[in-house]
N, C-alpha and C. Protein backbone atom coordinates (compact mmCIF):
# COMPACT_ATOMS: atom_id res chain seq x y z
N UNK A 1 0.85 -1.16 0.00
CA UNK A 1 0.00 0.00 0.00
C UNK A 1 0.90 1.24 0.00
N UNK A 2 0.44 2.10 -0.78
CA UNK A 2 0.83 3.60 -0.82
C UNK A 2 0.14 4.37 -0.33
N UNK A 3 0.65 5.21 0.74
CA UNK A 3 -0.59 6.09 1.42
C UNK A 3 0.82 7.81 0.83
N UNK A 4 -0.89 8.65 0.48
CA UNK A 4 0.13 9.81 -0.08
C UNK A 4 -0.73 10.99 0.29
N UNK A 5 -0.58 12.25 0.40
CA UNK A 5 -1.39 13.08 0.37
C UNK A 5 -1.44 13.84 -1.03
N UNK A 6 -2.44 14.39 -0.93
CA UNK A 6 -2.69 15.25 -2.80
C UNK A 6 -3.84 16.04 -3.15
N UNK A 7 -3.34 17.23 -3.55
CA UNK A 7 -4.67 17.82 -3.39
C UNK A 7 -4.17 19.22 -3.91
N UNK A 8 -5.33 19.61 -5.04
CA UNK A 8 -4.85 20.76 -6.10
C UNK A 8 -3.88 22.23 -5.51
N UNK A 9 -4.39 22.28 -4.07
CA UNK A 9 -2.86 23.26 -3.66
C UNK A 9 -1.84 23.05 -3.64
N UNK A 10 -1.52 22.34 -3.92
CA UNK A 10 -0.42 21.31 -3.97
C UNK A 10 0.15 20.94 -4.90
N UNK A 11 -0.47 20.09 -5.62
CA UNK A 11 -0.07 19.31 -7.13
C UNK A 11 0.02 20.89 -7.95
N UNK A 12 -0.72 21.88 -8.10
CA UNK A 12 -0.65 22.32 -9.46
C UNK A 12 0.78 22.96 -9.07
N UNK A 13 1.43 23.44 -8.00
CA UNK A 13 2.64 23.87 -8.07
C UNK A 13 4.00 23.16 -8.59
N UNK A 14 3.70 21.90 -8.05
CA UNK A 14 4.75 20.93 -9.23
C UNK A 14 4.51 20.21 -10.51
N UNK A 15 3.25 21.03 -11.13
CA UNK A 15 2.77 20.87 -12.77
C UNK A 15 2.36 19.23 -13.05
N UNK A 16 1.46 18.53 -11.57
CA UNK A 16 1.37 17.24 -11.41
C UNK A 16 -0.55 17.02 -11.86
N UNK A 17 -0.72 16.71 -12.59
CA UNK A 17 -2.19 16.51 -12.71
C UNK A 17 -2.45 15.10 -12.53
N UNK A 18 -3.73 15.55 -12.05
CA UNK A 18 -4.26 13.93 -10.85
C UNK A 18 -4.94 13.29 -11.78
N UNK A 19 -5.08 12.84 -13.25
CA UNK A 19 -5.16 12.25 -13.93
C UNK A 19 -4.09 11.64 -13.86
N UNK A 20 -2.98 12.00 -14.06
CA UNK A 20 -1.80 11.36 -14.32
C UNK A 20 -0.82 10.19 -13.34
N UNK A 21 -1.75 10.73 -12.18
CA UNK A 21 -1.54 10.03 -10.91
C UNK A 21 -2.48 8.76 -10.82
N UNK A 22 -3.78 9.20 -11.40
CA UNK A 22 -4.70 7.79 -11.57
C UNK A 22 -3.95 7.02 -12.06
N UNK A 23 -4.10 7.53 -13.60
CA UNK A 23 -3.38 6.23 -14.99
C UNK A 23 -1.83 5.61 -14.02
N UNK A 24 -1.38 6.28 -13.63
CA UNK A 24 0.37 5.55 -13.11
C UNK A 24 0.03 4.67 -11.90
N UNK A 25 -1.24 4.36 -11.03
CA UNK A 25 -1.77 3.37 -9.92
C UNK A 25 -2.49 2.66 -11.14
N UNK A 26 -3.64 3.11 -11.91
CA UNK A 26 -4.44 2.16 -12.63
C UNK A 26 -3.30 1.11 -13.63
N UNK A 27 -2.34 1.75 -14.14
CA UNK A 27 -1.51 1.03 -15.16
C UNK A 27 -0.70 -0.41 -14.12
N UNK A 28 -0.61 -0.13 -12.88
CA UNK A 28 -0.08 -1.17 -11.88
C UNK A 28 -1.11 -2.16 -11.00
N UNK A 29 -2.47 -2.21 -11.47
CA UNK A 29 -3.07 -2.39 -11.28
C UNK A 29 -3.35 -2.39 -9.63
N UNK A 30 -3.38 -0.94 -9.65
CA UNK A 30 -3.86 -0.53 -8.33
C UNK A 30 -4.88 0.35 -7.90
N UNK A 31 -5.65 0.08 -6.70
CA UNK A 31 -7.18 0.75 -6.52
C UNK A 31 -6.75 2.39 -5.52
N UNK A 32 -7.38 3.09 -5.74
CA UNK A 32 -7.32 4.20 -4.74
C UNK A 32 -8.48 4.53 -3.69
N UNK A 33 -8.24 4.64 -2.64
CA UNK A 33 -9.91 5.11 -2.03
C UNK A 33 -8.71 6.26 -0.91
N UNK A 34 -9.50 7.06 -0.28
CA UNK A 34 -9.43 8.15 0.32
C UNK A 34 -9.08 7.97 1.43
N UNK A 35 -8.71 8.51 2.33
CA UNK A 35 -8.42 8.37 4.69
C UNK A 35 -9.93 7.71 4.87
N UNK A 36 -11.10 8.18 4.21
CA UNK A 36 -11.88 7.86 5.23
C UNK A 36 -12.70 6.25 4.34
N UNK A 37 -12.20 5.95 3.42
CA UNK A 37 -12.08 4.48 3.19
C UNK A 37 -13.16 4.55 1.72
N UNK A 38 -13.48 5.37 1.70
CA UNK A 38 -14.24 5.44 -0.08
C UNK A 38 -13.04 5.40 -1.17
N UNK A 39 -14.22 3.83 -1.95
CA UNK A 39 -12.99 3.83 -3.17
C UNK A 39 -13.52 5.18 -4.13
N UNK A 40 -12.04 5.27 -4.79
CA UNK A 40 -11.86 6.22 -6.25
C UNK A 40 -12.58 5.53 -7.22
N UNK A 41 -13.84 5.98 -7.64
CA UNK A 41 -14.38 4.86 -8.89
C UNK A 41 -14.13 4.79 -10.35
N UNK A 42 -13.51 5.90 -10.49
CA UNK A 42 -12.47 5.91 -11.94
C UNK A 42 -11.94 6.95 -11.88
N UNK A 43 -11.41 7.62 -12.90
CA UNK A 43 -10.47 8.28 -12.88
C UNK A 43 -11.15 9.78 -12.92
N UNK A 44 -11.85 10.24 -13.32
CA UNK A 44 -12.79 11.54 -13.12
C UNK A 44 -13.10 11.91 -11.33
N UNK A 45 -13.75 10.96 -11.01
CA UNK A 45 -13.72 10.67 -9.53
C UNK A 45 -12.68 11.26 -8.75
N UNK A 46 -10.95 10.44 -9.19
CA UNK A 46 -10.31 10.82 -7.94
C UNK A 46 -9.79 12.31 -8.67
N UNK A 47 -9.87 12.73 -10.06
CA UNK A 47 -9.77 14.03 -10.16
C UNK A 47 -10.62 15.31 -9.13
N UNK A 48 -12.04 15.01 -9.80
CA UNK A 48 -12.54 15.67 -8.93
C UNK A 48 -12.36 15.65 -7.40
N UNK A 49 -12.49 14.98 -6.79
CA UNK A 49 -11.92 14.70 -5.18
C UNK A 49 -10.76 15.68 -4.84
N UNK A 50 -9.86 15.44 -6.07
CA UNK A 50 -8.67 16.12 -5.88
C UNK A 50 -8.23 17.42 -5.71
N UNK A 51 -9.53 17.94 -6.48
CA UNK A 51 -9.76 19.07 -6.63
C UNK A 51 -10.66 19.36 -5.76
N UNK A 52 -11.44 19.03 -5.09
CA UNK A 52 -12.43 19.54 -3.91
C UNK A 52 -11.78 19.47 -2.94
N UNK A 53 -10.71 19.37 -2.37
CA UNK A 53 -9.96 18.79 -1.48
C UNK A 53 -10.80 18.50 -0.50
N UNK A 54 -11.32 17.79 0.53
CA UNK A 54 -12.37 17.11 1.24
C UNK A 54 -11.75 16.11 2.14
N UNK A 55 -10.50 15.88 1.14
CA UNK A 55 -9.96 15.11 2.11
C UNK A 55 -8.39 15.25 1.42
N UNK A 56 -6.93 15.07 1.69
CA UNK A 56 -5.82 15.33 1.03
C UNK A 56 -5.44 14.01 1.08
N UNK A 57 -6.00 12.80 1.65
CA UNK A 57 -5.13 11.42 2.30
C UNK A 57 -5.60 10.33 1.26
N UNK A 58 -4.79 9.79 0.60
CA UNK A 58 -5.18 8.79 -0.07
C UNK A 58 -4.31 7.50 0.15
N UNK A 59 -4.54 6.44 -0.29
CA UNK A 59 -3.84 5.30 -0.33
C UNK A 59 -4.17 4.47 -1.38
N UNK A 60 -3.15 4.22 -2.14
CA UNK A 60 -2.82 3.18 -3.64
C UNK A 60 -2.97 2.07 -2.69
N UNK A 61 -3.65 1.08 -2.99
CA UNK A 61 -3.51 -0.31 -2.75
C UNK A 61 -3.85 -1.38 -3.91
N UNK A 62 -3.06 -2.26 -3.57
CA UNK A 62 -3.32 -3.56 -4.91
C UNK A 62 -4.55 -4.47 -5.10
N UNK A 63 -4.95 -4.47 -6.37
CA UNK A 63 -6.24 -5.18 -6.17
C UNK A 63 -6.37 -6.10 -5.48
N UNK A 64 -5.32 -7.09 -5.05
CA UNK A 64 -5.63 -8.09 -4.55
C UNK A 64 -5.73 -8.23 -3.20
N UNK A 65 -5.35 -7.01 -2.77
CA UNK A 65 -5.15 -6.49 -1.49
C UNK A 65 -6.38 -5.88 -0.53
N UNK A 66 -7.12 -5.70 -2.17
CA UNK A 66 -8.49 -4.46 -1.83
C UNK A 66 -9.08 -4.99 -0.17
N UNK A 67 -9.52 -6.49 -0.25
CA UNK A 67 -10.49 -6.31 0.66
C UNK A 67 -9.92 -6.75 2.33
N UNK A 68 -8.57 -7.14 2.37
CA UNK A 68 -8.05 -6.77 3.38
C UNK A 68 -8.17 -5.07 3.97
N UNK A 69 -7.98 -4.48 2.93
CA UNK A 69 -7.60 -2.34 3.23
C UNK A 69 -9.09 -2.15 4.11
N UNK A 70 -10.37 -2.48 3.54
CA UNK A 70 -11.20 -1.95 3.67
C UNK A 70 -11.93 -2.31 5.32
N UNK A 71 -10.75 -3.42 6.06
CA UNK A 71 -11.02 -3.03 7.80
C UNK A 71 -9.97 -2.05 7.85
N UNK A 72 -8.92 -1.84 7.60
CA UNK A 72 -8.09 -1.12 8.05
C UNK A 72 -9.02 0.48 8.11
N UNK A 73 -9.83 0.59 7.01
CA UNK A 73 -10.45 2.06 6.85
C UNK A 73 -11.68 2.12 7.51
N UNK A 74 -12.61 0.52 8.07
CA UNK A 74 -13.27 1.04 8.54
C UNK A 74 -13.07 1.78 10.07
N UNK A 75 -13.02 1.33 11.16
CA UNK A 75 -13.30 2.04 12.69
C UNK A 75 -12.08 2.72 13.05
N UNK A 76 -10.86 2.23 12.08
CA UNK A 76 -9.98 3.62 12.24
C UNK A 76 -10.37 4.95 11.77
N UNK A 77 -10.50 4.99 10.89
CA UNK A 77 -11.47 5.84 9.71
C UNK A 77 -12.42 6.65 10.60
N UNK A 78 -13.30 6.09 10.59
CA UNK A 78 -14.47 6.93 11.76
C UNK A 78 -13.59 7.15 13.17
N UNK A 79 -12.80 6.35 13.69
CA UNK A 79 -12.51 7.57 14.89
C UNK A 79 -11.41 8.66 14.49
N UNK A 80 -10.69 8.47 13.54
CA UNK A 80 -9.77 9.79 12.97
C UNK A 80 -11.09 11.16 12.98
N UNK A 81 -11.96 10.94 12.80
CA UNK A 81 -12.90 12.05 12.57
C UNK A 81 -12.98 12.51 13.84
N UNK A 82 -13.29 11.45 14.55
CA UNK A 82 -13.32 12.00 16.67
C UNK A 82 -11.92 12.84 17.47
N UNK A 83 -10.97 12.44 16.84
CA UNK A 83 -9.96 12.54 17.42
C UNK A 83 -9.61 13.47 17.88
N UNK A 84 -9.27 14.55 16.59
CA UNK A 84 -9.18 16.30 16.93
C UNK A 84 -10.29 16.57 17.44
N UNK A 85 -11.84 16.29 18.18
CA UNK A 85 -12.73 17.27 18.54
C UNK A 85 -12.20 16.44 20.11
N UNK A 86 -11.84 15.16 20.39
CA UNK A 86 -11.59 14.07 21.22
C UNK A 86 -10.57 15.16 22.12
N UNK A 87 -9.49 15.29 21.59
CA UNK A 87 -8.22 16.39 22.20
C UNK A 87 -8.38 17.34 22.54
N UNK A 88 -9.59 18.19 21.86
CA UNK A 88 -9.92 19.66 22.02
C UNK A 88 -10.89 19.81 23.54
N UNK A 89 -10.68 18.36 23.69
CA UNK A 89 -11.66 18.70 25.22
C UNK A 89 -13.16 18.15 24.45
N UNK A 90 -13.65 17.90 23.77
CA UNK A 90 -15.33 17.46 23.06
C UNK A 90 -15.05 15.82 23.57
N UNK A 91 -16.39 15.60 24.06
CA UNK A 91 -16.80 14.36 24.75
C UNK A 91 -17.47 13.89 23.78
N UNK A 92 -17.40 12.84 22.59
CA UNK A 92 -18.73 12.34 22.07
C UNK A 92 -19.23 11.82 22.36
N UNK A 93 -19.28 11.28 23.80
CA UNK A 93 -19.77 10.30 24.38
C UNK A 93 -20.74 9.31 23.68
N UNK A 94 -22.03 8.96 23.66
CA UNK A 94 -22.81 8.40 22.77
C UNK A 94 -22.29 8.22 21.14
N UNK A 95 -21.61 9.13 20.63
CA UNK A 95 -21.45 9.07 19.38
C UNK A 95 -20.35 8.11 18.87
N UNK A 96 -19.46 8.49 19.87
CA UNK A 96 -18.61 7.38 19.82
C UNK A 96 -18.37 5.89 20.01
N UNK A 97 -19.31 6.14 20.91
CA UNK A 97 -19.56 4.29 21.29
C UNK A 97 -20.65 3.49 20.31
N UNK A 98 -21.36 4.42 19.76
CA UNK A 98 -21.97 3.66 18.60
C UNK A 98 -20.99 3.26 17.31
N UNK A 99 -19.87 4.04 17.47
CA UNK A 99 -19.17 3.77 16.05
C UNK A 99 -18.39 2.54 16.79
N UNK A 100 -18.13 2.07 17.74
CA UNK A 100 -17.06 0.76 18.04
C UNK A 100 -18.40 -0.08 17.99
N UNK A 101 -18.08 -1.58 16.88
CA UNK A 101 -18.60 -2.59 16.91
C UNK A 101 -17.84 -3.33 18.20
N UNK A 102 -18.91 -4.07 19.01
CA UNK A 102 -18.70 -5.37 19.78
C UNK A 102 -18.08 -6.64 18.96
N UNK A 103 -17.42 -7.23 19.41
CA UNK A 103 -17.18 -8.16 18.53
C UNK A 103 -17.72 -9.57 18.59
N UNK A 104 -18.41 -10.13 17.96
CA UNK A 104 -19.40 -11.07 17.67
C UNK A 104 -18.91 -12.41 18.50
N UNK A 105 -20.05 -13.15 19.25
CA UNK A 105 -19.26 -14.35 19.78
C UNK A 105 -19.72 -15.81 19.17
C-alpha cells in the first residue's frame, strides 16, 4: 500500500495533474480510495476529489489487497474524525460508542 497526500494546492505547483496520478496506480493495477475508506471509482472521480480537497489522504492499494484495506479504513477511519474534537476537550460520548462494533461471539 501507498498512502500519499494530494490535493490541487499542492499538485498544481509541481505541474502534477491527478489524472496522471490515476493512470500511473491504474496502469499497476492498483485501486485508490481516500483516509476515510471510499474507493476512487475511476479516474474523473479521484480528479474531482482532488480538486475539492475534502480530504488530502489517499492510499494506492493492490487489487488483490483491496479487501483486506477496507477493515483497516473502517473504525480507524471513523474515529480519525473524533480525534481532533476528542483532544480539544469534546466528549462524544454516545457518538462514539456507537461507532465501536462489539465483537461477535
Amino acid at each position: 500500500m501507498v498512502a500519499f497526500e494530494f490535493g490541487a494546492n499542492s499538485y498544481a505547483q509541481y505541474g502534477t495533474d491527478p489524472g496522471d496520478v490515476w493512470d500511473f496506480f491504474a496502469s499497476r493495477d492498483y485501486l485508490l480510495r481516500d483516509i476515510c475508506g471510499r474507493r476512487m471509482r475511476d479516474r474523473q472521480h479521484f480528479v474531482d476529489s482532488s480538486r475539492l480537497q475534502q480530504v488530502w489522504d489517499y492510499a494506492a492499494i493492490p487489487r488483490e489487497l483491496d479487501e483486506q484495506s477496507i477493515r483497516y479504513f473502517g473504525w480507524r477511519a471513523r474515529f480519525a474524525r473524533f480525534l481532533p474534537r476528542f483532544l480539544l476537550g469534546w466528549n462524544p460520548g454516545p457518538a462514539l460508542r456507537s461507532l465501536v462494533r462489539r465483537p461477535r461471539k
